[in-house]
N, C-alpha and C. Protein backbone atom coordinates (compact mmCIF):
# COMPACT_ATOMS: atom_id res chain seq x y z
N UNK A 1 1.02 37.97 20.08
CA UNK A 1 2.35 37.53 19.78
C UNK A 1 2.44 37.25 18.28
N UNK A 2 3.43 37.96 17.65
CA UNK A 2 3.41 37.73 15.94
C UNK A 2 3.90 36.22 16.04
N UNK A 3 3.24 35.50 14.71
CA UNK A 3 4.07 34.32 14.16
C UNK A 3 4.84 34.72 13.11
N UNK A 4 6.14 34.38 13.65
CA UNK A 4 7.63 34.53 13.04
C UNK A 4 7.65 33.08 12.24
N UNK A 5 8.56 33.32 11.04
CA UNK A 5 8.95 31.51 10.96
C UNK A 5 9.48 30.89 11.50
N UNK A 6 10.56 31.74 12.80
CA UNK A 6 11.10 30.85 13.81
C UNK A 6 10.13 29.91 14.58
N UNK A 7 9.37 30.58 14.97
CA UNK A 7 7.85 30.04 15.54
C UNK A 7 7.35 29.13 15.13
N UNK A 8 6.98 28.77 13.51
CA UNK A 8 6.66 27.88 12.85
C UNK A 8 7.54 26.86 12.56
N UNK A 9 8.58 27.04 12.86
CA UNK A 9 9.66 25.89 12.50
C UNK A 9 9.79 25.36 13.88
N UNK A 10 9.81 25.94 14.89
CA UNK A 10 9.83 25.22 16.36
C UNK A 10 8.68 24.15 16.22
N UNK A 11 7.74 24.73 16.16
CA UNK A 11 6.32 24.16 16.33
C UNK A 11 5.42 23.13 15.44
N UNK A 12 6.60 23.01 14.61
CA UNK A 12 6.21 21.87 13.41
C UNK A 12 6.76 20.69 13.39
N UNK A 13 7.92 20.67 14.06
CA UNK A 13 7.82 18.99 14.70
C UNK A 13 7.20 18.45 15.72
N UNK A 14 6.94 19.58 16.89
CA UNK A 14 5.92 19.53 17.89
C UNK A 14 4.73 18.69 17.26
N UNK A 15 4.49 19.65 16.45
CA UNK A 15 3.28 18.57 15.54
C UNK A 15 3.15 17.86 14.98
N UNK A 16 4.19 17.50 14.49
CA UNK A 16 4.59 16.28 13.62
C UNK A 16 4.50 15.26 15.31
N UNK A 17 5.33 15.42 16.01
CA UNK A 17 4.92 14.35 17.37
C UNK A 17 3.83 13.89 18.01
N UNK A 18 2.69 15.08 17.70
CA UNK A 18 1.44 14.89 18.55
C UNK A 18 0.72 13.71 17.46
N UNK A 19 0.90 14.24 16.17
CA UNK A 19 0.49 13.36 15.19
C UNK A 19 0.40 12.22 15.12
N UNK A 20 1.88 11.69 15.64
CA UNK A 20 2.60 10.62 15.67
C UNK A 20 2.24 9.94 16.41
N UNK A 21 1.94 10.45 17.98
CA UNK A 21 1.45 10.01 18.62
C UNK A 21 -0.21 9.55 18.92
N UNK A 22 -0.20 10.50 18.27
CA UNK A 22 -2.17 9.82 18.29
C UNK A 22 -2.10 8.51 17.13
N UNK A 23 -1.45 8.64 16.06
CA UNK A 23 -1.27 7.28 15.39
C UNK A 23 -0.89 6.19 15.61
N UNK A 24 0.07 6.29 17.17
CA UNK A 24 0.38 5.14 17.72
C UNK A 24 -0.67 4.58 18.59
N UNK A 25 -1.65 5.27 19.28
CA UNK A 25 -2.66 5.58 20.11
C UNK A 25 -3.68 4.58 19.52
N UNK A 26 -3.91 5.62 18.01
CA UNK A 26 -5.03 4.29 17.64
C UNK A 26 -4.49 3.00 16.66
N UNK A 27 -3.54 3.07 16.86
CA UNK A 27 -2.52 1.42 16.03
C UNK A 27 -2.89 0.61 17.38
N UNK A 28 -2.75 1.40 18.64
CA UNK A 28 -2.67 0.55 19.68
C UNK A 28 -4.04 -0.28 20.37
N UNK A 29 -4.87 0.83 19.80
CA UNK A 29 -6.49 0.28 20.23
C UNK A 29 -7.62 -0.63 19.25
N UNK A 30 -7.01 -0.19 17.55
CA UNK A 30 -7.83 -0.81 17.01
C UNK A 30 -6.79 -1.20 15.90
N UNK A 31 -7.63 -2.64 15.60
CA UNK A 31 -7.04 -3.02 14.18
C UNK A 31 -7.72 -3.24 12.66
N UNK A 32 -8.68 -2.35 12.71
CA UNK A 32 -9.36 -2.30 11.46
C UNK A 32 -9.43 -1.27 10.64
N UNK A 33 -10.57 -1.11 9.92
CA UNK A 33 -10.78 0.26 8.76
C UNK A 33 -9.76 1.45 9.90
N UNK A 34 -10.32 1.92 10.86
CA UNK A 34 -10.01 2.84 11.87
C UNK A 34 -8.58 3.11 11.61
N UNK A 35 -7.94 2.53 12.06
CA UNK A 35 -6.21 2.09 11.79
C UNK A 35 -5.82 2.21 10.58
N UNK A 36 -6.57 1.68 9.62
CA UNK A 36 -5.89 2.38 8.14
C UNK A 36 -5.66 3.75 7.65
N UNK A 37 -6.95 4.24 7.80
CA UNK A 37 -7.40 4.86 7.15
C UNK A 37 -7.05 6.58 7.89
N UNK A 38 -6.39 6.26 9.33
CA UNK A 38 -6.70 7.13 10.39
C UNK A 38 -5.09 7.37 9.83
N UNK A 39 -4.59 6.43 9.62
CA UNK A 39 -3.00 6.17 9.34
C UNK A 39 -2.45 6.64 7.79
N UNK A 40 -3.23 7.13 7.03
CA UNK A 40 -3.04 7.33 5.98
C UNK A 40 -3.27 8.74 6.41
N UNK A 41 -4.59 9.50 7.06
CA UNK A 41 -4.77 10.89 7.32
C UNK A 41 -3.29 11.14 8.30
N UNK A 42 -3.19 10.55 9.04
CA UNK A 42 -2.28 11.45 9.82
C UNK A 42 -0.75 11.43 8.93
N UNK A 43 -0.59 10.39 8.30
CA UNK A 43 0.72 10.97 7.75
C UNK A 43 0.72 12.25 6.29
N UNK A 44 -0.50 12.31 5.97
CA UNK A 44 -0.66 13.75 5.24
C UNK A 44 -0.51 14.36 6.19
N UNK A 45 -1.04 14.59 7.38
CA UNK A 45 -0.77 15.72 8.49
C UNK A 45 0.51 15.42 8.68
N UNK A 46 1.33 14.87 8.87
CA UNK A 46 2.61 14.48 9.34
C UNK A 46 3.27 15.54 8.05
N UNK A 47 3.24 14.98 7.01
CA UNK A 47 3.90 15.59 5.88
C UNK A 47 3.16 17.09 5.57
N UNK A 48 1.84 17.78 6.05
CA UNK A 48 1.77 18.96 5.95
C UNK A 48 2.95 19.73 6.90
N UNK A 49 2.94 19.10 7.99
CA UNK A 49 3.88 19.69 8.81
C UNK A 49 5.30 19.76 8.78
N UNK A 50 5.97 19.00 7.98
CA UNK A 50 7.19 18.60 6.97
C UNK A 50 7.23 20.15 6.60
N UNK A 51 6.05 20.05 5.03
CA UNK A 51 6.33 21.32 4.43
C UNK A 51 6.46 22.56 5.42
N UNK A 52 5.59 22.70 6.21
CA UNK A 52 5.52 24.27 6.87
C UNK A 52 7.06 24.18 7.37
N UNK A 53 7.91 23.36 7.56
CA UNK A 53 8.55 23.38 8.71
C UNK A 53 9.76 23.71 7.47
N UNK A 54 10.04 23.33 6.24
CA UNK A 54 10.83 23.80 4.86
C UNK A 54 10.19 25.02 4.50
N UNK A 55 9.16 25.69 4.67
CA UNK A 55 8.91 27.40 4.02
C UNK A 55 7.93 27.42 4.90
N UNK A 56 8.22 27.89 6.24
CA UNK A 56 7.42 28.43 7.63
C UNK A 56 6.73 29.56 6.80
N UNK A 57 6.88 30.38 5.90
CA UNK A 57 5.88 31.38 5.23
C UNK A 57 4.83 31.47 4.23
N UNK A 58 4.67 29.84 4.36
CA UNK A 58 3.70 29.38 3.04
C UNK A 58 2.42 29.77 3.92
N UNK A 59 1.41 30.33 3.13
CA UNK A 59 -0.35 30.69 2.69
C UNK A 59 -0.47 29.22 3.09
N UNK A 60 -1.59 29.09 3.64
CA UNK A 60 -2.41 27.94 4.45
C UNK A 60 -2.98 26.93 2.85
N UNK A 61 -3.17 27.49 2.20
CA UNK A 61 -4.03 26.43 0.69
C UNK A 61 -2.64 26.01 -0.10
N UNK A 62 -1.72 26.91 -0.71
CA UNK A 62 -0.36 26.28 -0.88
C UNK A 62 0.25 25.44 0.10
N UNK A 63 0.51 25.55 1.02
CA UNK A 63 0.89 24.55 1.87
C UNK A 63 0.18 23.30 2.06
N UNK A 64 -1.51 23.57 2.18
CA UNK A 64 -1.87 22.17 1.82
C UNK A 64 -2.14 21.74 0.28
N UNK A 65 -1.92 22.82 -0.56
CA UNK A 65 -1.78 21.64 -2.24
C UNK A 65 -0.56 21.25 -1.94
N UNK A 66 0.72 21.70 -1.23
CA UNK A 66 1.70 20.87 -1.45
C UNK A 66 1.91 19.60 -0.90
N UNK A 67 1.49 19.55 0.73
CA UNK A 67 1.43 18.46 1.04
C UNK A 67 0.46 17.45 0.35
N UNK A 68 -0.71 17.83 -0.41
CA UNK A 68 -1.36 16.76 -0.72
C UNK A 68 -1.07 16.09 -1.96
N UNK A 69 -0.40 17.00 -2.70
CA UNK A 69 0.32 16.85 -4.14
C UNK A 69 1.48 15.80 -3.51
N UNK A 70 2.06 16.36 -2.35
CA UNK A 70 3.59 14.89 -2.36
C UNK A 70 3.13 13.76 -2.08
N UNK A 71 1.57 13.95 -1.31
CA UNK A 71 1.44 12.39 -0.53
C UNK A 71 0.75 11.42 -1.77
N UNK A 72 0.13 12.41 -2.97
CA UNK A 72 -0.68 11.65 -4.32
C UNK A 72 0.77 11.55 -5.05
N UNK A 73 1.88 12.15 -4.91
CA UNK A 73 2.87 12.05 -5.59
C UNK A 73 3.74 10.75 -5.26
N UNK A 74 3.87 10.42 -3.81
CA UNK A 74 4.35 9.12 -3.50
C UNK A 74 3.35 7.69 -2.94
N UNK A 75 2.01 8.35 -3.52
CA UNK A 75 1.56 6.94 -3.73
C UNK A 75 1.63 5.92 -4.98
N UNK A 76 1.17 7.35 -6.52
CA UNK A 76 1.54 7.10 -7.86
C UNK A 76 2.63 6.47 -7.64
N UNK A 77 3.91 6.68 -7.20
CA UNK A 77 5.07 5.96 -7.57
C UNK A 77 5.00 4.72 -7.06
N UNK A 78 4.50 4.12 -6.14
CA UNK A 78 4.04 2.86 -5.78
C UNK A 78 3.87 2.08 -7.53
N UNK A 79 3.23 2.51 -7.62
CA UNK A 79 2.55 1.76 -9.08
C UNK A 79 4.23 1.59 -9.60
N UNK A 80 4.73 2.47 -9.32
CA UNK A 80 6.42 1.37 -10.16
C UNK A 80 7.08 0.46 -9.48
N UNK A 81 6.56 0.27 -8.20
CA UNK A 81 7.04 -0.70 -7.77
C UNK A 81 8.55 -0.29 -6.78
N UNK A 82 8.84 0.78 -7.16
CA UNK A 82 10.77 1.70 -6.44
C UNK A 82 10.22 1.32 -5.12
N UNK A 83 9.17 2.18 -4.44
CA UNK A 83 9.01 2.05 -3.20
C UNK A 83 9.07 0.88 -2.86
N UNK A 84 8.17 -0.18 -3.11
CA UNK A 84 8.07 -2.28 -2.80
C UNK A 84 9.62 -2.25 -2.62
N UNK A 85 10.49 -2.03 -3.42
CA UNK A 85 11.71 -2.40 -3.29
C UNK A 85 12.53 -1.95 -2.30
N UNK A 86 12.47 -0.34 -2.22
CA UNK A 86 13.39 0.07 -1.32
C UNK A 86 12.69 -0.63 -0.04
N UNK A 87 11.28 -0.69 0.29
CA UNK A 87 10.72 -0.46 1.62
C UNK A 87 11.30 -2.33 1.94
N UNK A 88 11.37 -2.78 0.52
CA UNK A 88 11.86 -4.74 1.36
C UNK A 88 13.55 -4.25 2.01
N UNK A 89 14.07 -3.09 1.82
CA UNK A 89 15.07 -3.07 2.76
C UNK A 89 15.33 -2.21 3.59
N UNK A 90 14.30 -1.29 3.89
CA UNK A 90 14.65 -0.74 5.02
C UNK A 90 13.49 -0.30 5.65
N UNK A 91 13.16 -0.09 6.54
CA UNK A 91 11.91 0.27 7.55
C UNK A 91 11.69 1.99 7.88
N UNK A 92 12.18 2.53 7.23
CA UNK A 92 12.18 4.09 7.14
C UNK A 92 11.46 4.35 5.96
N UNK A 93 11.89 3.75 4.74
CA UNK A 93 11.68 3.70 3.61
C UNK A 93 10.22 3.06 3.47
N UNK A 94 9.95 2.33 4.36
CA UNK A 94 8.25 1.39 4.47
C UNK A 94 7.41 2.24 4.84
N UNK A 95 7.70 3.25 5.96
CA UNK A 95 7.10 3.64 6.82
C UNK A 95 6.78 5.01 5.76
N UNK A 96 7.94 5.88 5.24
CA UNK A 96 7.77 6.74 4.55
C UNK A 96 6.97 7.06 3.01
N UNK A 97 7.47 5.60 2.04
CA UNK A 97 7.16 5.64 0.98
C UNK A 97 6.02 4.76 0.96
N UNK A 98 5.57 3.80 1.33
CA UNK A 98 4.36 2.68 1.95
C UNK A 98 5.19 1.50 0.62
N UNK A 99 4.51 0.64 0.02
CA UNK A 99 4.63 -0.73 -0.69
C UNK A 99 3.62 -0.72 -1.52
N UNK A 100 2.81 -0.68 -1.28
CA UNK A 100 1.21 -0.97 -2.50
C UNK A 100 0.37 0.33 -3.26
N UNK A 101 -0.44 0.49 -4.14
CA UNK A 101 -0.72 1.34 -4.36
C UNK A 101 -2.42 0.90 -4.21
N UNK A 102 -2.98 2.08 -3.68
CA UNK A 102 -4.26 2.28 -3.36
C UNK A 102 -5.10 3.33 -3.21
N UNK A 103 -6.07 3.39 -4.56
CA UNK A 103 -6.94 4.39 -4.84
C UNK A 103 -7.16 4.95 -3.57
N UNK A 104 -8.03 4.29 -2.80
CA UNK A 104 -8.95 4.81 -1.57
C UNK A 104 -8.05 5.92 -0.80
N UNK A 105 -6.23 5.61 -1.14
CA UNK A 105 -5.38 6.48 -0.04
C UNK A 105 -5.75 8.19 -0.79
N UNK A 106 -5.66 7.92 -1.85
CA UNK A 106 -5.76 8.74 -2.64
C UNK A 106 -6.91 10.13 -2.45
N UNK A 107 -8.23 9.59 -1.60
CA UNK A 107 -8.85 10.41 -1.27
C UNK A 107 -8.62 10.92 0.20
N UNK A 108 -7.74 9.89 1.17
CA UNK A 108 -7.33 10.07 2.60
C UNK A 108 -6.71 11.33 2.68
N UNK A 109 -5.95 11.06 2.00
CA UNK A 109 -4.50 12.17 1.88
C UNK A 109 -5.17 13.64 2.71
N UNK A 110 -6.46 13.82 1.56
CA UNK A 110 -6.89 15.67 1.95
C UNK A 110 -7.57 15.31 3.34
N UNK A 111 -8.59 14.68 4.12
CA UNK A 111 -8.86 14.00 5.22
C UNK A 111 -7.79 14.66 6.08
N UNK A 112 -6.46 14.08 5.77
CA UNK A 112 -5.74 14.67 7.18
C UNK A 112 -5.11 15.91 6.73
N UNK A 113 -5.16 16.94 5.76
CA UNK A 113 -4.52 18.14 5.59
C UNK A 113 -5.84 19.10 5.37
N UNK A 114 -6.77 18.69 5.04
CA UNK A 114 -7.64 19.97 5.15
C UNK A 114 -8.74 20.70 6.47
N UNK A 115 -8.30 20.04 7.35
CA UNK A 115 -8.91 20.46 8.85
C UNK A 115 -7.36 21.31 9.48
N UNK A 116 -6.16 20.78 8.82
CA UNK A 116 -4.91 21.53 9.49
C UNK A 116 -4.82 22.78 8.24
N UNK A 117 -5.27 22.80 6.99
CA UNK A 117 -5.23 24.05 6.09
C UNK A 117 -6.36 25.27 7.16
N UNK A 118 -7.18 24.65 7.39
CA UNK A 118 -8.92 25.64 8.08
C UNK A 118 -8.12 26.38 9.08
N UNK A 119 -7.27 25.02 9.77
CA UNK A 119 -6.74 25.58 11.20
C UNK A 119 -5.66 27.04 11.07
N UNK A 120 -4.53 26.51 10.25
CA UNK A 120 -3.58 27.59 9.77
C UNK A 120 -4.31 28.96 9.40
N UNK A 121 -5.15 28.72 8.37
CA UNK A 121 -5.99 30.04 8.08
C UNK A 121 -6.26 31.23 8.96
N UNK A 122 -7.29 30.27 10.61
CA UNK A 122 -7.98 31.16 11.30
C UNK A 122 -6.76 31.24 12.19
N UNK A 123 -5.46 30.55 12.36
CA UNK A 123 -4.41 31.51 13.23
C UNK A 123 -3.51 32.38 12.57
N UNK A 124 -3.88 32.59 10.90
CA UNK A 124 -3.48 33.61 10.24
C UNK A 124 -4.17 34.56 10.57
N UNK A 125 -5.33 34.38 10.33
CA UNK A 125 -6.22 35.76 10.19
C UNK A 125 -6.22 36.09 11.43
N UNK A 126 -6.35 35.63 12.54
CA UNK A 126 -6.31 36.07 13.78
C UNK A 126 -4.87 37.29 14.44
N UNK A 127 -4.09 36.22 13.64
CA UNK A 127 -2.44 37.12 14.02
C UNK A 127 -2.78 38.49 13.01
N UNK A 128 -3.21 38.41 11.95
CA UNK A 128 -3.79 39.62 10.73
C UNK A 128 -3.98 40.44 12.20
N UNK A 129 -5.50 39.97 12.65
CA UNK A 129 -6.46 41.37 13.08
C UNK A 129 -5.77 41.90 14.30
N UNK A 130 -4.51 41.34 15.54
CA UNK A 130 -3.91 41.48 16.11
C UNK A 130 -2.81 42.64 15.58
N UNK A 131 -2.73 42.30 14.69
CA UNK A 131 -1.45 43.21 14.07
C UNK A 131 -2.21 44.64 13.96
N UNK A 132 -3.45 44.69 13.48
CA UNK A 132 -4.18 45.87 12.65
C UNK A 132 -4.13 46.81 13.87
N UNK A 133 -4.13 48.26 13.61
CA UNK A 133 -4.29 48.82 14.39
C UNK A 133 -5.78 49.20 15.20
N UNK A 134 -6.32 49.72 15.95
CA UNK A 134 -7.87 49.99 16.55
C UNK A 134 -8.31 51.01 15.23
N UNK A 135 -9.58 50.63 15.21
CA UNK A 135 -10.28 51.60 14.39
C UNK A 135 -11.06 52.17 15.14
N UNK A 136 -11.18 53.26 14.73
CA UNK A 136 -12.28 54.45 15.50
C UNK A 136 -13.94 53.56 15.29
N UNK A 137 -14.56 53.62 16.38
CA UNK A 137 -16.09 53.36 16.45
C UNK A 137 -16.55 54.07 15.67
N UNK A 138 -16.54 55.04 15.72
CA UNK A 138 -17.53 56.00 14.69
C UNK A 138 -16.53 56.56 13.65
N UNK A 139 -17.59 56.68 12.32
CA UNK A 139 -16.47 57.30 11.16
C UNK A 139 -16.70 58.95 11.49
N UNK A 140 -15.66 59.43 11.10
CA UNK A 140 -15.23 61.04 11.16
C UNK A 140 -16.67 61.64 10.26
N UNK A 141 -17.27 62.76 10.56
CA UNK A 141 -18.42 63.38 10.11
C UNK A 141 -17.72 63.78 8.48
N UNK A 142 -18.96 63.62 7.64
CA UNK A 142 -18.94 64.42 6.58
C UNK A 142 -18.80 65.92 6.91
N UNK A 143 -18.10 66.44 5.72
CA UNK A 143 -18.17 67.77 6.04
C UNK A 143 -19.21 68.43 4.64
N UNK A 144 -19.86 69.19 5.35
CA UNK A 144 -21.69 69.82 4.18
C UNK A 144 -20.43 70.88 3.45
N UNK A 145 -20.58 70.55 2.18
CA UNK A 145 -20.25 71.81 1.30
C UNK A 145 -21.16 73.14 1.35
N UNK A 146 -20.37 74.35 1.43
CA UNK A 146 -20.60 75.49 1.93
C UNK A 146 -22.35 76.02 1.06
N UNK A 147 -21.68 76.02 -0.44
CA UNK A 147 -22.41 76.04 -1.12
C UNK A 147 -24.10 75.77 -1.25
N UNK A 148 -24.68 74.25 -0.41
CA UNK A 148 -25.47 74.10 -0.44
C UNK A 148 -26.69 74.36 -0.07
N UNK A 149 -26.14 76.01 1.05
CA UNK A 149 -27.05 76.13 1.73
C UNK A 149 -28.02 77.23 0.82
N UNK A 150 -29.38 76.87 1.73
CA UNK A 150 -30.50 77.79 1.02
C UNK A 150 -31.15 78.70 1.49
């Protein structure tokens, strides 16, 4: 079955939900390192799946420099403090932009987008060799130039 971008745009909030849901999963079981840190990976996965779902035809490594570029892009802005502010008034804005700024997120980010870049890849290449047509088992014989004989 080809992947269309219709395909990819169906299937990218799908994933954005499963995401979501395993983050509620372990918010619900643990409250330590686990929970942070699990919570910082999945919303890079959350937001890889954002992008695919705005250019369903992005290459698996562009798609994850982009997501990992927005999620280092809206932590930096923390450091001004916009996010602290908007997020003291609204809970979309908390959830989306976070409040504090923190190195350690900084290495999370790729954590949750580079096991979903590996993944995209091998159901690229897979849909690739699907598409290709059969190749012959054996290559077609040389043909002996006339000439050579003695």
């Amino acid at each position: 079955m080809p992947i269309t971008a219709r395909t990819v745009r169906l299937l990218m909030p799908l994933a954005a939900l499963l995401v979501l849901g395993l983050a509620l999963l372990i918010r619900a079981v643990d409250d330590g390192a686990l929970r942070q840190y699990s919570g910082t990976a999945l919303y890079a996965s959350m937001v890889w799946a954002g992008v695919l779902f705005l250019w369903p035809r992005l290459a698996p490594v562009p798609a994850g420099a982009v997501a990992t570029g927005f999620c280092w892009l809206v932590e930096c802005a923390q450091l001004t403090g916009v996010p602290a502010e908007l997020s003291a008034r609204s809970l979309a804005a908390r959830l989306a932009l976070g409040v504090q700024f923190d190195p350690v997120d900084l290495a999370w980010y790729p954590v949750g987008v580079v096991p979903l870049v590996l993944l995209h890849h091998l159901v690229c290449a897979r849909a690739r060799t699907e598409r290709r047509p059969p190749r012959d088992v054996l290559p077609a014989p040389a043909s002996v130039p006339s000439d050579t004989r003695r």
